[in-house]
Protein backbone atom coordinates (compact mmCIF):
# COMPACT_ATOMS: atom_id res chain seq x y z
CA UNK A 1 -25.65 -18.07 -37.36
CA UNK A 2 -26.11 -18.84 -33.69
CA UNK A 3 -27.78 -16.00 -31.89
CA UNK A 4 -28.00 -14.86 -28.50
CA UNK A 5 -31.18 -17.03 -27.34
CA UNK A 6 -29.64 -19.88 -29.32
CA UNK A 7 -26.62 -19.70 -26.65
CA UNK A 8 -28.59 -18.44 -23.10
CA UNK A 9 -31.96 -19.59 -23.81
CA UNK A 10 -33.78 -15.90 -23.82
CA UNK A 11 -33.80 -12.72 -25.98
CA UNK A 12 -31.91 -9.74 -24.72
CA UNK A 13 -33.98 -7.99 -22.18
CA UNK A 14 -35.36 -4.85 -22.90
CA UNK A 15 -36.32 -2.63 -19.84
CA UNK A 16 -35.77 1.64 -19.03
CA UNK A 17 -33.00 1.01 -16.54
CA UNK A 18 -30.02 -1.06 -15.52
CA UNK A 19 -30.98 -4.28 -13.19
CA UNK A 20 -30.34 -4.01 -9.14
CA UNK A 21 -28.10 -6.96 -8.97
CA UNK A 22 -26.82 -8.19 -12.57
CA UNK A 23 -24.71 -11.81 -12.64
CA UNK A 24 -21.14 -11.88 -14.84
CA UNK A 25 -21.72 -11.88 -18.53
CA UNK A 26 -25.96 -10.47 -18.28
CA UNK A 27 -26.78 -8.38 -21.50
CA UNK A 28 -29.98 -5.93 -21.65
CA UNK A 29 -31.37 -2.74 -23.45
CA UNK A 30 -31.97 -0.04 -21.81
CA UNK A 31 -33.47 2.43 -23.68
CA UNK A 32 -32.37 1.57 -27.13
CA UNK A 33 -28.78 0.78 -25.41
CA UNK A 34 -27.09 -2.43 -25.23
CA UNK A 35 -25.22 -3.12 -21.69
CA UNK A 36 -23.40 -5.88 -20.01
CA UNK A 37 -21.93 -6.49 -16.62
CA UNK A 38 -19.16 -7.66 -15.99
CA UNK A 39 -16.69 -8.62 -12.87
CA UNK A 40 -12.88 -7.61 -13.36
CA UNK A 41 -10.97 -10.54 -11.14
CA UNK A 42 -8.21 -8.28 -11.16
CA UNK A 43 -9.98 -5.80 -8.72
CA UNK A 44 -10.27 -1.85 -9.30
CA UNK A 45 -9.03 1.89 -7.88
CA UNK A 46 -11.92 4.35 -6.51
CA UNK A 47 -11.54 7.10 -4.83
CA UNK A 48 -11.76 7.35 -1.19
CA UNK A 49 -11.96 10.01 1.43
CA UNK A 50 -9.16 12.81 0.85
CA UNK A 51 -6.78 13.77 4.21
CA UNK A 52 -7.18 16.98 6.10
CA UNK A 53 -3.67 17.79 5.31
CA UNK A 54 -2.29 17.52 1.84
CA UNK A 55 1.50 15.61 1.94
CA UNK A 56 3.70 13.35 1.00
CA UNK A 57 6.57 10.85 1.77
CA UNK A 58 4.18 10.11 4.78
CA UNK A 59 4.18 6.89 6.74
CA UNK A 60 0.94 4.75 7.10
CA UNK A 61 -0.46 1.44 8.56
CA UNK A 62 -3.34 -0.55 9.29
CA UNK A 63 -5.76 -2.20 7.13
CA UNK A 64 -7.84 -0.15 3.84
CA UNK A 65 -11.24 0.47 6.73
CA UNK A 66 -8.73 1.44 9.79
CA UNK A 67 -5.69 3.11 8.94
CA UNK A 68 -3.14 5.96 10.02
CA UNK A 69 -1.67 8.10 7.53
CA UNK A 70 1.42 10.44 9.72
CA UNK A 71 4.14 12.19 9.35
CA UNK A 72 5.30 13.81 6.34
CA UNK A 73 5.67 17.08 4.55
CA UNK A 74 3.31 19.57 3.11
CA UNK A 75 3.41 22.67 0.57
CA UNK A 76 6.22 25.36 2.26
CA UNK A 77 4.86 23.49 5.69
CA UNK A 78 8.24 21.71 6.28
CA UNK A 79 8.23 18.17 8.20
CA UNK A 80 4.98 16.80 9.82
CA UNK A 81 3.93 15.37 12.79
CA UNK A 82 0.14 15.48 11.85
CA UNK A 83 -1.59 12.09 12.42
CA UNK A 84 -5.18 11.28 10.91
CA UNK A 85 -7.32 8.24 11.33
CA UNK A 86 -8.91 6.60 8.49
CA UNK A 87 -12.43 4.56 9.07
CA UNK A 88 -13.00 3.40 5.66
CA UNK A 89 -14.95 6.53 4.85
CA UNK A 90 -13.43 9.69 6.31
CA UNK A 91 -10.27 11.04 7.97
CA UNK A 92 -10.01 12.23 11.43
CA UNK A 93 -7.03 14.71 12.60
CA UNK A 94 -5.98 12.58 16.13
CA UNK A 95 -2.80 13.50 18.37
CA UNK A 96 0.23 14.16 17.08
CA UNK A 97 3.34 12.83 16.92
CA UNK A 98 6.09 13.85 19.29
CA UNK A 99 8.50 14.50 16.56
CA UNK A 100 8.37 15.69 13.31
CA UNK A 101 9.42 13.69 10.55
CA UNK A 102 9.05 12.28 6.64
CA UNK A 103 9.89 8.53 5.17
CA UNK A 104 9.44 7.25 8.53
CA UNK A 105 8.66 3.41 9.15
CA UNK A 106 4.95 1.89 10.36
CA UNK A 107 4.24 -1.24 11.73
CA UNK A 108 0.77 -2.28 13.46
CA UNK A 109 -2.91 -0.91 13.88
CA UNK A 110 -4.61 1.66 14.72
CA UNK A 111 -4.79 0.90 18.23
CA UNK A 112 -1.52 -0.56 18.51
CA UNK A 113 0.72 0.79 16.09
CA UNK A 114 4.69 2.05 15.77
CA UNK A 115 6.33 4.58 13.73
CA UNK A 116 9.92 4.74 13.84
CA UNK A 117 12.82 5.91 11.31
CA UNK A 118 12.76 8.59 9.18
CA UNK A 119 14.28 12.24 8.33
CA UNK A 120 15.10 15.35 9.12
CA UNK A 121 18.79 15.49 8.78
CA UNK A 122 20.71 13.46 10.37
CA UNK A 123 17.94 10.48 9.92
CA UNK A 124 16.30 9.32 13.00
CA UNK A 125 16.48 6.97 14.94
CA UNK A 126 13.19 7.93 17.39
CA UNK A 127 10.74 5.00 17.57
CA UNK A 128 7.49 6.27 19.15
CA UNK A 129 4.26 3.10 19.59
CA UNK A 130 0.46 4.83 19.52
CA UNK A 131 -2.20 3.19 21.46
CA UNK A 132 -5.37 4.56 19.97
CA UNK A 133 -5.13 8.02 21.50
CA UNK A 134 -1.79 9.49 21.78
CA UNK A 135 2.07 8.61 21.05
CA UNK A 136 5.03 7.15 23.54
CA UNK A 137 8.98 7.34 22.58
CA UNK A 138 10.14 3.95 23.22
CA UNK A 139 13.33 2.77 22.55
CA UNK A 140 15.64 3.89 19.63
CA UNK A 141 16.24 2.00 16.36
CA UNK A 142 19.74 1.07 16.37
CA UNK A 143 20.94 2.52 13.45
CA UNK A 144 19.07 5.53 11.91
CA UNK A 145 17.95 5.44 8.37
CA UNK A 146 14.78 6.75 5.86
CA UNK A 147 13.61 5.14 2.79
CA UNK A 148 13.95 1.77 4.74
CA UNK A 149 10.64 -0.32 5.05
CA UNK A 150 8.87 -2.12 7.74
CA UNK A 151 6.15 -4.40 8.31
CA UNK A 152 4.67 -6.69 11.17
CA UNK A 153 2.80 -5.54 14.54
CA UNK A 154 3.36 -3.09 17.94
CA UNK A 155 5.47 -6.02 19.55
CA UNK A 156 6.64 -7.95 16.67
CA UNK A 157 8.50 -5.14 13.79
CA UNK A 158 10.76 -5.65 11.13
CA UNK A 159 12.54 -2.53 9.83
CA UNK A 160 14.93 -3.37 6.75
CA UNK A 161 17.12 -1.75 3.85
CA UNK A 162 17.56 2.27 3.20
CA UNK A 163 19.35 4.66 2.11
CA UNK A 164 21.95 4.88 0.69
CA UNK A 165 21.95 1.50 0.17
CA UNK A 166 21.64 -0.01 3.46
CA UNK A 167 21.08 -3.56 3.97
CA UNK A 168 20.89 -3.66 7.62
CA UNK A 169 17.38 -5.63 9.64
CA UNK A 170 16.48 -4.54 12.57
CA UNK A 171 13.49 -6.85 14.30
CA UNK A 172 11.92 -5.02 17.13
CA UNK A 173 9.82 -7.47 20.02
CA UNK A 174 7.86 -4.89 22.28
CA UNK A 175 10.99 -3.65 24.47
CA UNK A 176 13.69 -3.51 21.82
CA UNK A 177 15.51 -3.69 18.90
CA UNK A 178 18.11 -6.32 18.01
CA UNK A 179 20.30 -6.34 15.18
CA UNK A 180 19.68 -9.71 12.72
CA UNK A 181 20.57 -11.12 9.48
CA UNK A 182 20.73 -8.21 6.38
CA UNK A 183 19.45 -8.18 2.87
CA UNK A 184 20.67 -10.14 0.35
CA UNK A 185 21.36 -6.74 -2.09
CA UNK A 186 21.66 -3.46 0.29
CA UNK A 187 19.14 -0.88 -1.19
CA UNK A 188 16.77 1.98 -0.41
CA UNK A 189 13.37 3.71 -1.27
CA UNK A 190 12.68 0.08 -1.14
CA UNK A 191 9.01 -1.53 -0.32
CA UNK A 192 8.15 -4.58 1.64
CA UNK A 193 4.73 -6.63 3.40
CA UNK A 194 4.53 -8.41 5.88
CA UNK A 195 2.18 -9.58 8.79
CA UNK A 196 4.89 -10.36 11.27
CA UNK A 197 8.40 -10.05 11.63
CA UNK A 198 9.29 -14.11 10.88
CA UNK A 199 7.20 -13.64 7.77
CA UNK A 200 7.55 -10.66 5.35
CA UNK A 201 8.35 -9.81 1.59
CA UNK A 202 11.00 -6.33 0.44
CA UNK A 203 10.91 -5.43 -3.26
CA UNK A 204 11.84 -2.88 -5.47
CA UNK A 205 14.39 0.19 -4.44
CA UNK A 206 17.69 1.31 -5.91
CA UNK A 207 20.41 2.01 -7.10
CA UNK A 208 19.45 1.33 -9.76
CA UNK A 209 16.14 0.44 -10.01
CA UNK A 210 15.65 -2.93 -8.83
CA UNK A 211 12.47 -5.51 -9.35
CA UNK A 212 14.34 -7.61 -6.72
CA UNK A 213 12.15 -10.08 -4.56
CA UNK A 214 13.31 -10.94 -1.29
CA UNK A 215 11.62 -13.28 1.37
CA UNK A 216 12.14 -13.42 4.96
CA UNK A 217 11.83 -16.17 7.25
CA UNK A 218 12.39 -14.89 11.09
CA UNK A 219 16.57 -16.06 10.27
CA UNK A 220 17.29 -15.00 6.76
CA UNK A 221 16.49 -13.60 3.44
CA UNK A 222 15.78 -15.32 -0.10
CA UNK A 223 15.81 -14.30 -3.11
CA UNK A 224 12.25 -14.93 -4.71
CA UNK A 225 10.05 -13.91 -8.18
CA UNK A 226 10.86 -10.53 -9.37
CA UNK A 227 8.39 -7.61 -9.74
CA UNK A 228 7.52 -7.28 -13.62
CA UNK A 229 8.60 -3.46 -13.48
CA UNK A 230 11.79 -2.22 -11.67
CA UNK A 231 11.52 0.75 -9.40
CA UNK A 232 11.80 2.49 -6.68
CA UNK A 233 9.16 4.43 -3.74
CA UNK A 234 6.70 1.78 -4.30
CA UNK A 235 4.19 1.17 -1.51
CA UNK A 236 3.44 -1.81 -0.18
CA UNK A 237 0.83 -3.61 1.67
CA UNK A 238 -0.45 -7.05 2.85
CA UNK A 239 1.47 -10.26 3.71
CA UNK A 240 4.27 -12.11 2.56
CA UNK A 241 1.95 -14.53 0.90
CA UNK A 242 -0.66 -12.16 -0.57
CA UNK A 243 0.54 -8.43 -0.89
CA UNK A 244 0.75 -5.46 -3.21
CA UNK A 245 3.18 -2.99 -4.68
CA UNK A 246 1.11 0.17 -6.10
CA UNK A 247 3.46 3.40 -7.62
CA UNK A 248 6.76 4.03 -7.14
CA UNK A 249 9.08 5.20 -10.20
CA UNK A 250 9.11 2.60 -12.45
CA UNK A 251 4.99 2.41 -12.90
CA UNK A 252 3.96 5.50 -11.00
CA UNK A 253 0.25 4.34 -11.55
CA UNK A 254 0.81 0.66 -12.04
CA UNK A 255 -0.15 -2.19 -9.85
CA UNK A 256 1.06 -5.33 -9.05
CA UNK A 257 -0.28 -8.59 -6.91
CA UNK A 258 1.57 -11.14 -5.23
CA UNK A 259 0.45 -14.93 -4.57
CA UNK A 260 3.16 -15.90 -2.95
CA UNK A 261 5.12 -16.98 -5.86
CA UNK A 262 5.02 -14.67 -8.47
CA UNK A 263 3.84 -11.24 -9.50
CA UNK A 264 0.94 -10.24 -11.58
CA UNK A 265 -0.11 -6.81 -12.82
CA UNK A 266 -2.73 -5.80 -12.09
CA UNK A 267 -5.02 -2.68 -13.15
CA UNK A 268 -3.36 1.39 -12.65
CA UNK A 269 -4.39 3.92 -9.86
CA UNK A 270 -6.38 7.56 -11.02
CA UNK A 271 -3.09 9.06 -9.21
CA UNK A 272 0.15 8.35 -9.93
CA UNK A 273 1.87 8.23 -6.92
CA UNK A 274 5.97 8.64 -6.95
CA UNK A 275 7.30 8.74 -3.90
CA UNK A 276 6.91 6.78 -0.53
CA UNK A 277 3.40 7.08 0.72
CA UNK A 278 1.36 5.86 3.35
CA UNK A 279 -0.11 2.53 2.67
CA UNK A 280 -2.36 -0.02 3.98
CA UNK A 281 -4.05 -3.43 3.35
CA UNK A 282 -4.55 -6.85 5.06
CA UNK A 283 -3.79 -8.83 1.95
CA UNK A 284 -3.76 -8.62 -2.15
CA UNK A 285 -7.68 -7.84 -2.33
CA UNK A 286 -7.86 -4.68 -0.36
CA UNK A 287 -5.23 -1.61 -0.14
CA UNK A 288 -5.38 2.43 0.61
CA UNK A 289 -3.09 4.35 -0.90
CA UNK A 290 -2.50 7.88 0.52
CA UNK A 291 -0.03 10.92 -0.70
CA UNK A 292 1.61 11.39 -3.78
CA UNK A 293 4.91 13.05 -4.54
CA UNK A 294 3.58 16.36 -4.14
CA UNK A 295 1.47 17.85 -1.18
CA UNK A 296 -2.04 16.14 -2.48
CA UNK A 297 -5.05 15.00 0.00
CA UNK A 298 -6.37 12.65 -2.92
CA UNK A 299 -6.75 8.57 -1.78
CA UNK A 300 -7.40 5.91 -3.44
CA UNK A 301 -8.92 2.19 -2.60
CA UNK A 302 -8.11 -1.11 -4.27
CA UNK A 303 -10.89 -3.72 -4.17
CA UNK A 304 -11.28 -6.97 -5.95
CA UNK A 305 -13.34 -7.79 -7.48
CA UNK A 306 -13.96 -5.06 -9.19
CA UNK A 307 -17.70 -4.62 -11.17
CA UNK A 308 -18.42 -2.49 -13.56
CA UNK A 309 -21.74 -2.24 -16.43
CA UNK A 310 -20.26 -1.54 -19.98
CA UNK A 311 -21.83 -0.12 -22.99
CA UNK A 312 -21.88 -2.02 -26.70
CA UNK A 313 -21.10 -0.33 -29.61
CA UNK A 314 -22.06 -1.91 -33.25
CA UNK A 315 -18.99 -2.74 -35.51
């Protein structure tokens, strides 16, 4: 029977605690337990800091260490205009927005971001830009809508699909917005990524619930590789060639990675999270996900890869 030392070369360590910096696939004892370590490639969910205000159908943007989670609603608060800044760590309450409002659009960073879109009744069409410090109305979407989704920078936005159904693109380039090519399939509570607004991915939405792909190209959209699981109120985050969909109805805790090409799942959130919520992420290795669809200060943080040390039973 080939043994351990016949395959690595040494016996199992034995030793009273777990090593500072274990390699993929160690084994030891540790006091009369077996352990391993091993890396997930498929990253992990941890908690991370929880928002002054508990809310949902928020709007967020920015990368997992420098985000904005705003607008919203909370428990018997009504509609939101409360803004915090993330710094990988903790929240900060920061200046308001000028108008209150839930399912609202985000595009940017946070030091040059947008929010736009959005309820109460009749949806808006109020597109204010932040600069680090406070927020500026600039000029009006075209068409007013909630549920849509958005993606790309301050002077370069995208602002696509909605409800009910809408199929209408808006790109917005620093002064205004113009009016350009629509979605293949007209849908809302949809979700989308993008790094610019000649380059960005929509997925998911209804009715029904959809696992429809679509890539745009600065001209028009394509139909690409569904999502594994249809839904709808997924969040999204990243680019159109590495991005993730996290929630949303059809998975509420489920995960999902794109290469480009096709999507992968990937490993479930502590939360599930139902409805839109503020999201964040540079690409399909980092993400923070932020309200849930009730009032909830909870985050979470995707990471890859994931580590973890695992304990052997004998069978």
């Amino acid at each position: 029977m080939t043994t351990y030392k016949d395959i690595h070369g040494t016996k199992v360590e034995v030793r009273d605690d777990d090593p500072a910096n274990p390699v993929n696939g160690q084994v030891w004892y540790n006091s009369g337990t077996l352990k391993g370590f091993k890396v997930n490639p498929a990253g992990a969910w941890a908690t991370g800091g929880a928002t002054n205000t508990g809310r949902f159908n928020n709007g967020g943007l920015g990368i997992q260490t420098a985000a904005i989670v705003f607008g919203g609603e909370g428990a018997g608060a009504g509609l939101s205009a409360a803004n915090e800044l993330y710094n990988g760590t903790a929240f900060t309450e920061v200046n308001d927005l000028n108008s209150a409002r839930r399912l609202s659009g985000g595009a940017g960073s946070t030091t040059a971001g947008l929010a736009f879109g959005g309820e109460p009744s009749p949806v808006s069409t109020h597109n204010e830009s932040w600069d680090g410090t406070s927020w500026t109305e600039l000029a009006d979407l075209n068409a007013g809508r909630a549920y849509g989704r958005s993606n790309g920078s301050q002077t370069a936005a995208l602002y696509f699909g909605g409800e009910p159904n809408v199929a209408s693109n808006e790109i917005w380039n620093g002064s205004g917005w113009t009016e350009v090519n629509n979605l293949n399939t007209g849908r809302g509570f949809l979700s989308g990524a993008g790094a610019s607004s000649t380059a960005t991915i929509a997925f998911g939405g209804s009715s029904p619930d959809r696992a429809l792909t679509e890539s745009f190209n600065g001209t028009s959209w394509t139909e690409v590789g569904d999502l594994n699981t249809a839904g709808k109120k997924q969040v999204g985050s990243g680019t159109y060639t590495s991005a993730l969909s996290y929630g949303g109805s059809g998975d509420p805790d489920g995960t999902e990675s794109w290469n480009g090409t096709a999507w992968t799942t990937g490993p479930n959130m502590s939360t599930g999270r139902g409805a839109a919520c503020g999201g964040a992420g540079a690409n399909n290795t980092s993400a923070l996900a932020a309200g849930v669809n009730i009032p909830n200060k909870a985050t979470e943080e995707f990471d890859i890869p994931g580590t973890s040390t695992v304990s052997f039973t004998v069978s």
